[in-house]
N, C-alpha and C. Protein backbone atom coordinates (compact mmCIF):
# COMPACT_ATOMS: atom_id res chain seq x y z
N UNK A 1 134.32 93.84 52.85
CA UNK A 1 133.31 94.67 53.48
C UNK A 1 132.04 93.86 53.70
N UNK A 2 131.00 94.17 54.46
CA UNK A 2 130.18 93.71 54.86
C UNK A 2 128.58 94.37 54.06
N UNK A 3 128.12 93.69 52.87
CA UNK A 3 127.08 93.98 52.13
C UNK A 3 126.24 93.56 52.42
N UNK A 4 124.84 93.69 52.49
CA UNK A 4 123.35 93.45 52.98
C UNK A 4 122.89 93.54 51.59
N UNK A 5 122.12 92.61 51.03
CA UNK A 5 121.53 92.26 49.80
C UNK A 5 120.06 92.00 50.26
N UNK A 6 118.92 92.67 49.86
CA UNK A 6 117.92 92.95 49.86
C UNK A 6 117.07 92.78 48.71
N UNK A 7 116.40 91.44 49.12
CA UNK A 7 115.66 90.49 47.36
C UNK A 7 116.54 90.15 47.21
N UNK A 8 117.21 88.95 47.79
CA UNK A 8 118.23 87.91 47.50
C UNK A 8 117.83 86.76 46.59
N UNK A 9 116.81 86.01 46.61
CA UNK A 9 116.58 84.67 46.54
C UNK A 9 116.52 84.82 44.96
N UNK A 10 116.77 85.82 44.09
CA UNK A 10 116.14 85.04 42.28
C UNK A 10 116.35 86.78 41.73
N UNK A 11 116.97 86.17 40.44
CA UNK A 11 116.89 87.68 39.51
C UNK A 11 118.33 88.43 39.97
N UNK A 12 118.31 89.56 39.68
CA UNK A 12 119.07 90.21 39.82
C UNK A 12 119.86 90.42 41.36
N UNK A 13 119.17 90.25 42.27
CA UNK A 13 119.64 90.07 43.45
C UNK A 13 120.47 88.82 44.10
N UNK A 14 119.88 87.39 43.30
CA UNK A 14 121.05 86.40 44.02
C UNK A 14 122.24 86.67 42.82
N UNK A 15 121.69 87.19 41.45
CA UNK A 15 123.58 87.65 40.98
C UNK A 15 124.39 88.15 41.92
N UNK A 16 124.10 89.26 42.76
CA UNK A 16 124.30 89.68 43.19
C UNK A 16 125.12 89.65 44.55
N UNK A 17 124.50 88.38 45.20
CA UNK A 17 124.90 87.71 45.70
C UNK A 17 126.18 86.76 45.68
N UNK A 18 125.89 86.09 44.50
CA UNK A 18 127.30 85.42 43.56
C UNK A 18 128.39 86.14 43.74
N UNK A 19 128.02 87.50 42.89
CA UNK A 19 129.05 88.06 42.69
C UNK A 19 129.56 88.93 44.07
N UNK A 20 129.38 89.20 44.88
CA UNK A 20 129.59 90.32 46.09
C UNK A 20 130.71 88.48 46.89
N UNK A 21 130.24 87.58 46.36
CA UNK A 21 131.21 86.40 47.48
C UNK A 21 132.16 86.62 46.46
N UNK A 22 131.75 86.41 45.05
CA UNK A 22 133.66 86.22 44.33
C UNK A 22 134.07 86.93 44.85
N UNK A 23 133.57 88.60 44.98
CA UNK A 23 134.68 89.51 44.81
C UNK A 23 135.54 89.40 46.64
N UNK A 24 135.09 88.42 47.27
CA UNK A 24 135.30 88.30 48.49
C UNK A 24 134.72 89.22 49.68
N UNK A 25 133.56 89.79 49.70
CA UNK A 25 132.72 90.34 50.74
C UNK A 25 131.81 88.89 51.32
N UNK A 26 131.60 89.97 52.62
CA UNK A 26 130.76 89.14 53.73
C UNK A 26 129.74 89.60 53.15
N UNK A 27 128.63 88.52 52.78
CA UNK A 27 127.08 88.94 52.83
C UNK A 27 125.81 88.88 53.48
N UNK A 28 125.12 89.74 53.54
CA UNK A 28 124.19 89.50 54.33
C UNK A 28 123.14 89.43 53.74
N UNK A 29 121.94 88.39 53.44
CA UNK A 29 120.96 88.35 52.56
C UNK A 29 119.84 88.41 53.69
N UNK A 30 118.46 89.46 52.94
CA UNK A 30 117.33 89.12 53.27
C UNK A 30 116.13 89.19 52.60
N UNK A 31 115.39 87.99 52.18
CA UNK A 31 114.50 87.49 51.70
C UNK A 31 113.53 86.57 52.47
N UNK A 32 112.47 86.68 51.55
CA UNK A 32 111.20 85.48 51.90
C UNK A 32 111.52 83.89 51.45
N UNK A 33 112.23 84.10 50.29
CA UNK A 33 112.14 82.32 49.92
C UNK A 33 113.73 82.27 50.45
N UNK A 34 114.00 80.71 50.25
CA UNK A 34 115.17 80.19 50.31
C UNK A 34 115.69 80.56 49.46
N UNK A 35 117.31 80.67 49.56
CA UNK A 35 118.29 80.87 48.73
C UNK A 35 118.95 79.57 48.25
N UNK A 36 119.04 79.16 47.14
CA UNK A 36 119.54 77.87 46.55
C UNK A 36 121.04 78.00 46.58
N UNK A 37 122.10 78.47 46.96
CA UNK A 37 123.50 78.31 46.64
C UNK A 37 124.63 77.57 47.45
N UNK A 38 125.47 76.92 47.69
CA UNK A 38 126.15 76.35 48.12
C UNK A 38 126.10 76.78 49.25
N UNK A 39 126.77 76.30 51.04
CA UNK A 39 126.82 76.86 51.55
C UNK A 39 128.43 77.97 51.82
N UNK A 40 128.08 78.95 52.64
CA UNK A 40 129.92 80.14 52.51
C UNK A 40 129.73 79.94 53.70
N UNK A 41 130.99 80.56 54.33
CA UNK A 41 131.29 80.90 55.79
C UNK A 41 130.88 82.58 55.63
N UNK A 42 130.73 83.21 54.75
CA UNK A 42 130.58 84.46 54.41
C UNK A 42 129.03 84.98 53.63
N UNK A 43 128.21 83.61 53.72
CA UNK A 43 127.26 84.28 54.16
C UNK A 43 126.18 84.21 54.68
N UNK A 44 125.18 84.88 55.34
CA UNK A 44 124.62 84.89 56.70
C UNK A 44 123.09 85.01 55.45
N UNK A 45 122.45 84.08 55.80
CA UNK A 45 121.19 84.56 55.01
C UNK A 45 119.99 84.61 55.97
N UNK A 46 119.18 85.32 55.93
CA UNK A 46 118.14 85.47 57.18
C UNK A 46 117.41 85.78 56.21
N UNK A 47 115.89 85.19 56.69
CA UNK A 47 114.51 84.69 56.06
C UNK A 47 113.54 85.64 56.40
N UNK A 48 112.87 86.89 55.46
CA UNK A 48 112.07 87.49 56.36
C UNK A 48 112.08 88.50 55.23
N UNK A 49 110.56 89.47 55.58
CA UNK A 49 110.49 90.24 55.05
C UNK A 49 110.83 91.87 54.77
N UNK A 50 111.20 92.11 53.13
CA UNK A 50 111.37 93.52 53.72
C UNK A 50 110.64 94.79 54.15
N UNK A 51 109.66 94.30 54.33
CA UNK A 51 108.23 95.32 54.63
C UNK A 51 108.36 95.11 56.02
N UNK A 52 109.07 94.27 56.94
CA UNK A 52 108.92 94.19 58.34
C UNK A 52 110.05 94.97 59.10
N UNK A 53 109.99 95.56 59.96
CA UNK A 53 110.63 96.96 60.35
C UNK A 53 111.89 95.95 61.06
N UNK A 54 111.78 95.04 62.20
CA UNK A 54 112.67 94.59 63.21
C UNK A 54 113.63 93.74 62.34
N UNK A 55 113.33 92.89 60.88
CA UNK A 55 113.98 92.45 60.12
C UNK A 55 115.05 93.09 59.17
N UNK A 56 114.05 94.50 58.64
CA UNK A 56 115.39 95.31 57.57
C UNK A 56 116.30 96.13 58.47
N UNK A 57 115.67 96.69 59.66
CA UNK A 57 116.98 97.64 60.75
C UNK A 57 118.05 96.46 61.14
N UNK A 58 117.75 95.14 61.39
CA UNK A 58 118.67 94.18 61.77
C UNK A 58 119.54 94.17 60.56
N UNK A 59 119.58 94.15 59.48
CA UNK A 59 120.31 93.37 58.64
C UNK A 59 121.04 95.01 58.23
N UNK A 60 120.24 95.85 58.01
CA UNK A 60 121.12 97.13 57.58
C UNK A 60 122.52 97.59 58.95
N UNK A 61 121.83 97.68 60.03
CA UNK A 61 122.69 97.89 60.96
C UNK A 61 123.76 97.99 61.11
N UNK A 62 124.66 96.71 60.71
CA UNK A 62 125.93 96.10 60.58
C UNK A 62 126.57 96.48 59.56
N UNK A 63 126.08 96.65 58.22
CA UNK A 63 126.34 96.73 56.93
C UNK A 63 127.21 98.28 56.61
N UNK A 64 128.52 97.65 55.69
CA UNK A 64 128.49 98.76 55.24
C UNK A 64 128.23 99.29 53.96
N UNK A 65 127.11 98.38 53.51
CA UNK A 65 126.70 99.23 52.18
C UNK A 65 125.37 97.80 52.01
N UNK A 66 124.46 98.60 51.45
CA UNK A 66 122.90 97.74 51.17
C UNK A 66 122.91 97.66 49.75
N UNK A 67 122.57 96.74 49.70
CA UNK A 67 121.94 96.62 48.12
C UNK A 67 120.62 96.07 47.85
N UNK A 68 119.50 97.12 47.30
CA UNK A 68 118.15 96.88 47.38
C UNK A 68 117.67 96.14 46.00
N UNK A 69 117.45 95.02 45.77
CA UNK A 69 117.05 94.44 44.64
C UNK A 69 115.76 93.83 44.62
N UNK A 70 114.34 94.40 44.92
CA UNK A 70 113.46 93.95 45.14
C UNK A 70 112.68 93.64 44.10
N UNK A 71 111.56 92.82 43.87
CA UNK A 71 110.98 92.37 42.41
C UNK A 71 110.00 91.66 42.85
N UNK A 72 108.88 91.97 41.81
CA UNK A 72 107.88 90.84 42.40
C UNK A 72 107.63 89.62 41.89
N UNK A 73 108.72 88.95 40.63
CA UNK A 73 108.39 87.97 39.78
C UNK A 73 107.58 88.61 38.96
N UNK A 74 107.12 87.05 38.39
CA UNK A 74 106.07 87.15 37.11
C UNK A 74 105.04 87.74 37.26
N UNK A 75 104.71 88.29 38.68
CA UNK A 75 103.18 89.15 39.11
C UNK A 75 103.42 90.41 38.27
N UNK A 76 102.67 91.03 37.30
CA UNK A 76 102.21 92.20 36.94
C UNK A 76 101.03 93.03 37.18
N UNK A 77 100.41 92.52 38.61
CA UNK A 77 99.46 93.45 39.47
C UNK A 77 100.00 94.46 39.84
N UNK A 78 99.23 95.23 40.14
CA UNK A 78 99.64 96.69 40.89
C UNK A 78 99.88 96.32 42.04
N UNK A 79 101.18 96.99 42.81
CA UNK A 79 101.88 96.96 44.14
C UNK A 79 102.06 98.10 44.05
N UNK A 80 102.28 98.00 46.13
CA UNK A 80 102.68 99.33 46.38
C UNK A 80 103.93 98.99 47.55
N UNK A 81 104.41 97.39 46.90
CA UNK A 81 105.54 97.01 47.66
C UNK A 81 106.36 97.84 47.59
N UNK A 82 107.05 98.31 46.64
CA UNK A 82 108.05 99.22 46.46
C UNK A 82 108.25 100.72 47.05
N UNK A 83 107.31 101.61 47.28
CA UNK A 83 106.70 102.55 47.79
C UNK A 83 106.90 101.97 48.87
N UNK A 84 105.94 101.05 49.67
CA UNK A 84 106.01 101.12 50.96
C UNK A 84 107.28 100.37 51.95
N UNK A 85 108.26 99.89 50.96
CA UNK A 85 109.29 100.01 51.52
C UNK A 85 110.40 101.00 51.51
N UNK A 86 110.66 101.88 50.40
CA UNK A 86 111.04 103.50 50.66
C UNK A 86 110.46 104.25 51.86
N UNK A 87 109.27 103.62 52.17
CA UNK A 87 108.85 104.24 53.35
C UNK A 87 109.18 104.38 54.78
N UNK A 88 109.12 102.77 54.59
CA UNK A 88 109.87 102.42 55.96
C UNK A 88 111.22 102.05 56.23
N UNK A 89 112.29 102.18 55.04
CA UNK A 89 113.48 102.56 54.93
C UNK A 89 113.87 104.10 55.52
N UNK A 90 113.13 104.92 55.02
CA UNK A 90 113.06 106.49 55.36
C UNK A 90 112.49 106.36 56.97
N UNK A 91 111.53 106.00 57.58
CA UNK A 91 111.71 105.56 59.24
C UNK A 91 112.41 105.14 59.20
N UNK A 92 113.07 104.06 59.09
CA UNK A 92 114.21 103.35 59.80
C UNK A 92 115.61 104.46 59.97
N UNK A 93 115.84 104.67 59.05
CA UNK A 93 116.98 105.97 58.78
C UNK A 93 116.85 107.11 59.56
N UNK A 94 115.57 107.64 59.41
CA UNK A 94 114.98 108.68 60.97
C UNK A 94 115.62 108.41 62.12
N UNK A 95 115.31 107.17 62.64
CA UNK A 95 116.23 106.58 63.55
C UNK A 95 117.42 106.20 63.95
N UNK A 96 118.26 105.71 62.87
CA UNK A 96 119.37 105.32 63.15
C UNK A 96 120.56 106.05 62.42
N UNK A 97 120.51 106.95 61.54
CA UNK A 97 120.86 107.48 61.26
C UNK A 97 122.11 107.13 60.29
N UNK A 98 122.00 106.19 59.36
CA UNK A 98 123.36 105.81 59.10
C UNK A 98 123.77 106.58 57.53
N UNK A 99 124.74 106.50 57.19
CA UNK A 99 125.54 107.26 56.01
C UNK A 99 126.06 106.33 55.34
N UNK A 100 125.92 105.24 55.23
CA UNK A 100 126.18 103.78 54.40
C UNK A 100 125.23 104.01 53.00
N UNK A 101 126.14 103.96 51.74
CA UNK A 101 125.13 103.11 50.43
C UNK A 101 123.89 103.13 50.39
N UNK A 102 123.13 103.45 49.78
CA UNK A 102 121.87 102.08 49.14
C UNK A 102 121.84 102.14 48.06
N UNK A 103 122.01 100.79 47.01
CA UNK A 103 122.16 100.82 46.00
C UNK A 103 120.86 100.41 45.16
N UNK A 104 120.30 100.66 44.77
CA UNK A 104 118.94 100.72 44.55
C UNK A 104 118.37 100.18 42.99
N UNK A 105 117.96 98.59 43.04
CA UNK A 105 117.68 98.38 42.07
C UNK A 105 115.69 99.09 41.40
N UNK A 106 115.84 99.82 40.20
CA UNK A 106 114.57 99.85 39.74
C UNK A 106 114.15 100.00 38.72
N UNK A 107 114.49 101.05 37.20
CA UNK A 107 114.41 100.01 36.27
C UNK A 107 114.81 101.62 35.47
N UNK A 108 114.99 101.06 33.69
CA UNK A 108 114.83 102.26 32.69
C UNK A 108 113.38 102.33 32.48
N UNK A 109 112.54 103.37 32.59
CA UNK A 109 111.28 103.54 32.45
C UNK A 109 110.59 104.03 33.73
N UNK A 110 110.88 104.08 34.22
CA UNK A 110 110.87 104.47 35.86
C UNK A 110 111.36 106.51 35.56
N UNK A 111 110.27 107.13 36.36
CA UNK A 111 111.01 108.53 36.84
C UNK A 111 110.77 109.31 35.11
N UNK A 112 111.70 109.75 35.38
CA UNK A 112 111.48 111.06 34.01
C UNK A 112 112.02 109.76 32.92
N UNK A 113 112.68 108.66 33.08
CA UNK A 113 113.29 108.17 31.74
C UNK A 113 111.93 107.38 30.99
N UNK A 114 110.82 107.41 31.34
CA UNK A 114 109.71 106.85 30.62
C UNK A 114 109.64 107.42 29.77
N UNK A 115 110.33 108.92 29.44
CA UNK A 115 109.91 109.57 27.84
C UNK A 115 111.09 109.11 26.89
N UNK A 116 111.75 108.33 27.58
CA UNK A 116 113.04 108.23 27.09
C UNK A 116 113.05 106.85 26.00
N UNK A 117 111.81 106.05 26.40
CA UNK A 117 112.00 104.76 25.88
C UNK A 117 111.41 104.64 24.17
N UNK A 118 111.27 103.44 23.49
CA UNK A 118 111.20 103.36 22.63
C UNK A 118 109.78 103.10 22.50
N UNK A 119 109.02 103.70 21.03
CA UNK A 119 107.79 103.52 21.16
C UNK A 119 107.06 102.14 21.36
N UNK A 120 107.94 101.25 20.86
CA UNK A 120 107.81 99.56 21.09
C UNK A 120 107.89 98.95 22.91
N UNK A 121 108.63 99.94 23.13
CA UNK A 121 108.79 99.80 24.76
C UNK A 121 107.56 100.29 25.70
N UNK A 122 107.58 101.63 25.30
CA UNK A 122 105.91 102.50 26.08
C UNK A 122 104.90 101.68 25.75
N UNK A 123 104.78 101.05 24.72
CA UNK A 123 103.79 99.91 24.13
C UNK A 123 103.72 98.79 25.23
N UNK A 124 104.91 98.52 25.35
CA UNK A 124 105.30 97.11 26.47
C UNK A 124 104.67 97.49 27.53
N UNK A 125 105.12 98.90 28.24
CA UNK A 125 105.04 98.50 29.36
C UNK A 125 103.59 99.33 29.79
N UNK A 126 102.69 99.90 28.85
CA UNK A 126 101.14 100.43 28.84
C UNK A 126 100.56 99.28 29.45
N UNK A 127 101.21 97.97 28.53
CA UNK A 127 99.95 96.96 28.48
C UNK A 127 100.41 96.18 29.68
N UNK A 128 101.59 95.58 30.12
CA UNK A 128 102.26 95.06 31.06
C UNK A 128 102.58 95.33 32.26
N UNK A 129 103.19 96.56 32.33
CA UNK A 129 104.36 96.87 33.52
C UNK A 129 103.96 98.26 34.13
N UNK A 130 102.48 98.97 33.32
CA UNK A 130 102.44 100.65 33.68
C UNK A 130 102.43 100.35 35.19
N UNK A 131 101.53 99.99 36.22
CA UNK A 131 101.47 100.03 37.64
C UNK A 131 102.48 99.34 38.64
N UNK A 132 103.28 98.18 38.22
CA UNK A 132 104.63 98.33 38.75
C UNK A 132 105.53 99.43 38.58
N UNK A 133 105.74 100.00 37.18
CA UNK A 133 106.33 100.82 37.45
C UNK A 133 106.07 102.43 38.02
N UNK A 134 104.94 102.57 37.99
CA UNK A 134 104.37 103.48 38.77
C UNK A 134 105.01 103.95 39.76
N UNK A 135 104.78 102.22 40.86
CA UNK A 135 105.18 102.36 41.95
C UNK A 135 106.89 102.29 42.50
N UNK A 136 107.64 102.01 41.54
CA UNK A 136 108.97 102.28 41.72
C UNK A 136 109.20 103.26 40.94
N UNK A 137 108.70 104.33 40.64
CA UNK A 137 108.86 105.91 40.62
C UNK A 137 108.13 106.36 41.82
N UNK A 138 107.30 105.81 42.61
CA UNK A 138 107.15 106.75 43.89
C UNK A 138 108.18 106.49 44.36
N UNK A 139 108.98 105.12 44.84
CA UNK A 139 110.24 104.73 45.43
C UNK A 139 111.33 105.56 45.23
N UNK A 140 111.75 105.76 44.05
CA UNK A 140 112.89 107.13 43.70
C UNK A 140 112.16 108.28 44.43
N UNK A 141 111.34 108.53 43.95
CA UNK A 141 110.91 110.13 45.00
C UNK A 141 110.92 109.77 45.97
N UNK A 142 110.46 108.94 46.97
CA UNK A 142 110.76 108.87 48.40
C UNK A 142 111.60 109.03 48.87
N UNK A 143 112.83 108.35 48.25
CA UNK A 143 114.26 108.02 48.45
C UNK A 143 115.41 109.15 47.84
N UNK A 144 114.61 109.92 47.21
CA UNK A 144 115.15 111.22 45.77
C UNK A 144 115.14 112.40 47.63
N UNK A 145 114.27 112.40 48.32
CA UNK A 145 113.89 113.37 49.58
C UNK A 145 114.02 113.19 51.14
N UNK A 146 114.87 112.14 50.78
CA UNK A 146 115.24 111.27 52.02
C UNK A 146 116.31 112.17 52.57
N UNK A 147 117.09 111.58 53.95
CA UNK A 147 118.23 111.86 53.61
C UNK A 147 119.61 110.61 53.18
N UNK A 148 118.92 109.68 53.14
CA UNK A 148 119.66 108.62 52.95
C UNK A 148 120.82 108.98 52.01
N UNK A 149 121.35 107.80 51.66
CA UNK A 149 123.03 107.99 50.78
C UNK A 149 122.23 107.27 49.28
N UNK A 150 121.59 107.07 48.75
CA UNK A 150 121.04 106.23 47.76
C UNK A 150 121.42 106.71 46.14
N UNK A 151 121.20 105.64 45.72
CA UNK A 151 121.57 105.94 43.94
C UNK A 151 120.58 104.55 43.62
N UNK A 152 120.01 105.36 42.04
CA UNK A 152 119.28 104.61 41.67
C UNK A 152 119.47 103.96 40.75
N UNK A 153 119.55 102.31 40.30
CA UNK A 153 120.22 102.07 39.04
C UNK A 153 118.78 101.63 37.98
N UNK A 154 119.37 102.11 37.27
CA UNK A 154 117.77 102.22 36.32
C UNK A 154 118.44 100.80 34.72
N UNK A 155 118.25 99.72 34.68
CA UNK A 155 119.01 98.87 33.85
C UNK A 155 117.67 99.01 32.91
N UNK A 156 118.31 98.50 31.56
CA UNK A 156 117.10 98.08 30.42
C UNK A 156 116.22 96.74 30.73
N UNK A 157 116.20 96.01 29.80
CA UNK A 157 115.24 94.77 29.70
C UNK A 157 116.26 93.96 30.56
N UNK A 158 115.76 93.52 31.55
CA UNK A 158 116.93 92.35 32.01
C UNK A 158 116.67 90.49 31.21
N UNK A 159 118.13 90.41 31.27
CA UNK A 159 118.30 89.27 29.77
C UNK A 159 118.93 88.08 31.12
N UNK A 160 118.85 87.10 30.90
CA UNK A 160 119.62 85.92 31.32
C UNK A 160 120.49 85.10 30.48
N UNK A 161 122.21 85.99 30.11
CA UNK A 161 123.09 86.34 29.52
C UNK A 161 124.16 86.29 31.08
N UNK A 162 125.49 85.27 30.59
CA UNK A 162 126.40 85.39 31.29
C UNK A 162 126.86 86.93 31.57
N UNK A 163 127.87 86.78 32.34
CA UNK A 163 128.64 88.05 33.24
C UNK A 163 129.56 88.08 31.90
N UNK A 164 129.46 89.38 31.51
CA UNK A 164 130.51 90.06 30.40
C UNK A 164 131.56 91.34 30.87
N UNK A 165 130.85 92.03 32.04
CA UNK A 165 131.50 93.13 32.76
C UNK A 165 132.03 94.24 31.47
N UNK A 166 131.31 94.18 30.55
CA UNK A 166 131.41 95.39 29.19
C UNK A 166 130.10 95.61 29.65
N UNK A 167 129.61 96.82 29.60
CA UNK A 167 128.08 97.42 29.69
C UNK A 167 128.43 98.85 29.45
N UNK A 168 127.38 99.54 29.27
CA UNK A 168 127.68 101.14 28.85
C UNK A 168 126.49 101.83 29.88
N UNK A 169 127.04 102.60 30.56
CA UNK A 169 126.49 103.72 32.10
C UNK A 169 126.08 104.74 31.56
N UNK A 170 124.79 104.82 31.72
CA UNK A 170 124.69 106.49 30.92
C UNK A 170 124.15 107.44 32.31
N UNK A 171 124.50 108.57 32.78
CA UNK A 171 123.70 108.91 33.61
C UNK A 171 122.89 110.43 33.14
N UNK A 172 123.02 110.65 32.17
CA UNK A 172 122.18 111.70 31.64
C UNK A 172 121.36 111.46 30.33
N UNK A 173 120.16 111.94 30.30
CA UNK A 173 119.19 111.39 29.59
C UNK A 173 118.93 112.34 28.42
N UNK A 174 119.07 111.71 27.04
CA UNK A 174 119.27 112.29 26.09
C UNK A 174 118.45 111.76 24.91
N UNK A 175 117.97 112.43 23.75
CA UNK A 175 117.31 112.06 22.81
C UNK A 175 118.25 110.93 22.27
N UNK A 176 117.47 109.33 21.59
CA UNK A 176 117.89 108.37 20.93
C UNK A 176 118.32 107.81 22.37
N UNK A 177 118.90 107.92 23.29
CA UNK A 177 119.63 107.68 24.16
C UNK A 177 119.65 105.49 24.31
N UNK A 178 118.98 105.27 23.58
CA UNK A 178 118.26 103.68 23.52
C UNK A 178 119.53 102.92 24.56
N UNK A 179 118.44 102.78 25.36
CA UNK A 179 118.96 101.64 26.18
C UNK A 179 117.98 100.59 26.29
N UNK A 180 118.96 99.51 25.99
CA UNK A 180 118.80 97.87 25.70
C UNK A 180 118.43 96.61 26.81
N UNK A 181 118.83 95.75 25.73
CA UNK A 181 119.37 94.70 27.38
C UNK A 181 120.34 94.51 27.97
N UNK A 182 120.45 93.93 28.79
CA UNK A 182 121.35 93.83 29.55
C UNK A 182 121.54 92.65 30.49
N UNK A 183 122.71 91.98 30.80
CA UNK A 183 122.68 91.00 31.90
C UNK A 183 122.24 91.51 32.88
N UNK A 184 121.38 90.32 33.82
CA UNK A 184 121.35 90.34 35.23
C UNK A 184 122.51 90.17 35.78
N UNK A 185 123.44 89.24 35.56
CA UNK A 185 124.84 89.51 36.08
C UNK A 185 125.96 91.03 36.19
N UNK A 186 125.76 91.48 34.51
CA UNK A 186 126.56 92.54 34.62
C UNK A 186 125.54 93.55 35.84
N UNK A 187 124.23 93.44 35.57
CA UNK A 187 123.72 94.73 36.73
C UNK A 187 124.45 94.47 38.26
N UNK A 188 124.21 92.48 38.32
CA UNK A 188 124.77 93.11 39.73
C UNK A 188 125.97 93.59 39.51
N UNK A 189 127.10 92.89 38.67
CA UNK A 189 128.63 93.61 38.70
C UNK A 189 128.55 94.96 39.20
N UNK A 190 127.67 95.83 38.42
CA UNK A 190 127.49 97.17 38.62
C UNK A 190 127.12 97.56 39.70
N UNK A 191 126.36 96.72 40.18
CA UNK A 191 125.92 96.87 41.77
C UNK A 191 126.84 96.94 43.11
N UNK A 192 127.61 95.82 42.88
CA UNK A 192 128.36 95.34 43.93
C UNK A 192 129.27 96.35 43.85
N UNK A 193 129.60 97.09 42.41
CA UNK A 193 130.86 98.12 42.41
C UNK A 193 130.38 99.18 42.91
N UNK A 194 129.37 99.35 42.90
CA UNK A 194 128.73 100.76 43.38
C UNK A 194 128.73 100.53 45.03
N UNK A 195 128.74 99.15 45.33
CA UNK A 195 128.69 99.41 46.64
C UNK A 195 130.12 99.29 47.45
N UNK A 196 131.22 99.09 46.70
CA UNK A 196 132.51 99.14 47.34
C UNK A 196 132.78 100.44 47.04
N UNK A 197 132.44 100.99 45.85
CA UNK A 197 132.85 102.88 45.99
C UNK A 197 131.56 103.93 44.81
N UNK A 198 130.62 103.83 45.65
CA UNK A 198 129.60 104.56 45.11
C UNK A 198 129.87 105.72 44.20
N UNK A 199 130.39 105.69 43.01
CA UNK A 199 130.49 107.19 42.33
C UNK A 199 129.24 107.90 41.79
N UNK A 200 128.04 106.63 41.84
CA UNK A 200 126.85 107.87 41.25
C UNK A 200 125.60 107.80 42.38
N UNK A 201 126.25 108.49 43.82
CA UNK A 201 125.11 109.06 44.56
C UNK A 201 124.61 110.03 44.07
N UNK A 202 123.01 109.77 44.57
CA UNK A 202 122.07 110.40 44.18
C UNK A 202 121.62 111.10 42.70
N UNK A 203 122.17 109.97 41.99
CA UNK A 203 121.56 110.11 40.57
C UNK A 203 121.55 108.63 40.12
N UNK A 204 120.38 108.37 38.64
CA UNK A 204 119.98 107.79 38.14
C UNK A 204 120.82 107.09 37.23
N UNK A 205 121.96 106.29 37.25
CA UNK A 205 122.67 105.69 36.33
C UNK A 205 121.43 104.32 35.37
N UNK A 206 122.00 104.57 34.00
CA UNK A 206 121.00 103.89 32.97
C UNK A 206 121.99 103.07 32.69
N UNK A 207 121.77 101.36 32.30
CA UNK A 207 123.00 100.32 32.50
C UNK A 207 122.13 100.05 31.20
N UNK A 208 122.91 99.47 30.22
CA UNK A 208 123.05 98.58 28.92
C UNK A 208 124.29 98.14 28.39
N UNK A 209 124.45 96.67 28.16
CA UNK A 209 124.95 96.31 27.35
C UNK A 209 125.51 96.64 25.85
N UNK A 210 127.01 96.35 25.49
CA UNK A 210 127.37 97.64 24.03
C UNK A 210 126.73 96.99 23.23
């Protein structure tokens, strides 16, 4: 099948990448930096941003399933990258109307699961991460009222830990419920599977490692 990977170049998204060629899909990457990986016949990487309208309708177009893995690095300023690309995902979709995937990377702590975390965690992310994640809880609501096909994958601490493909899916949120770390690899695993047969549209799957 033909996957569109969105925040390709680093993190969870060129796993993602990796893994969507083992499993033998065509990919389609789009990012700002270069992608460091060998070259494929399978895959097409185009340079550009996803905040730019003529760049993300091109690459979604074709696709039959997206995978959104966007991140800002080591920046812990307030953005409203995330937000304002739910935005113009939701135009683009106005328009073209498609019923394809989006698999939607954004985090545990995000949305209602912020009550969910550990007091060592709310600690973390007060001092660190409160206004990124802010703004990828407007992203789920944007995308929560869309009409798009989307699911949101909400992973713990991401770890740089080989591909184990053991992880534990929680999609309902429960007292103790502690979710951990987790590979960047296994998320994409989880990713790429979600995008050959989506079983948790339009809900919040929570990914950790056993």
């Amino acid at each position: 099948m033909n996957i569109t990977i969105i925040g390709a170049s680093a993190g969870v998204g060129l796993e993602c990448v990796k893994r969507a060629l083992m499993r033998g899909h065509s990919v389609t990457t789009l990012s700002r930096s270069d992608i460091t990986l060998p070259s494929n016949p399978n895959l097409n990487m185009i340079q550009g941003s996803a905040l730019d309208k003529e760049s993300l309708t091109y690459v979604i177009k074709n696709a039959d399933a997206v995978i959104v893995a966007l991140g800002t690095g080591k920046s812990m300023k307030a953005t409203t990258m995330y937000s304002d690309f739910a935005h113009l995902l939701v135009e683009i979709q106005n328009e073209i109307d498609t019923k394809i995937p989006f698999i939607v990377l954004t985090g545990f702590g995000a949305g209602e699961s912020w009550n969910y975390n550990s007091f060592g965690m709310k600690l973390f992310f007060r001092l660190f991460l409160k206004n990124i994640y802010d703004n990828k809880t407007k992203m789920e609501q944007i995308l929560s009222t869309s009409t798009l096909q989307w699911e949101c994958v909400r992973p713990g601490l991401l770890l740089n830990k080989p591909l184990s493909e053991h992880y534990r899916v929680e999609n309902q949120l429960f007292k103790n419920i502690k979710i951990g770390g987790i590979s960047r690899a296994d998320v994409a695993d989880f990713m790429i599977k979600q995008a050959e047969k989506p079983t948790y549209l339009f809900q919040y799957p929570a990914l950790s490692n056993l």
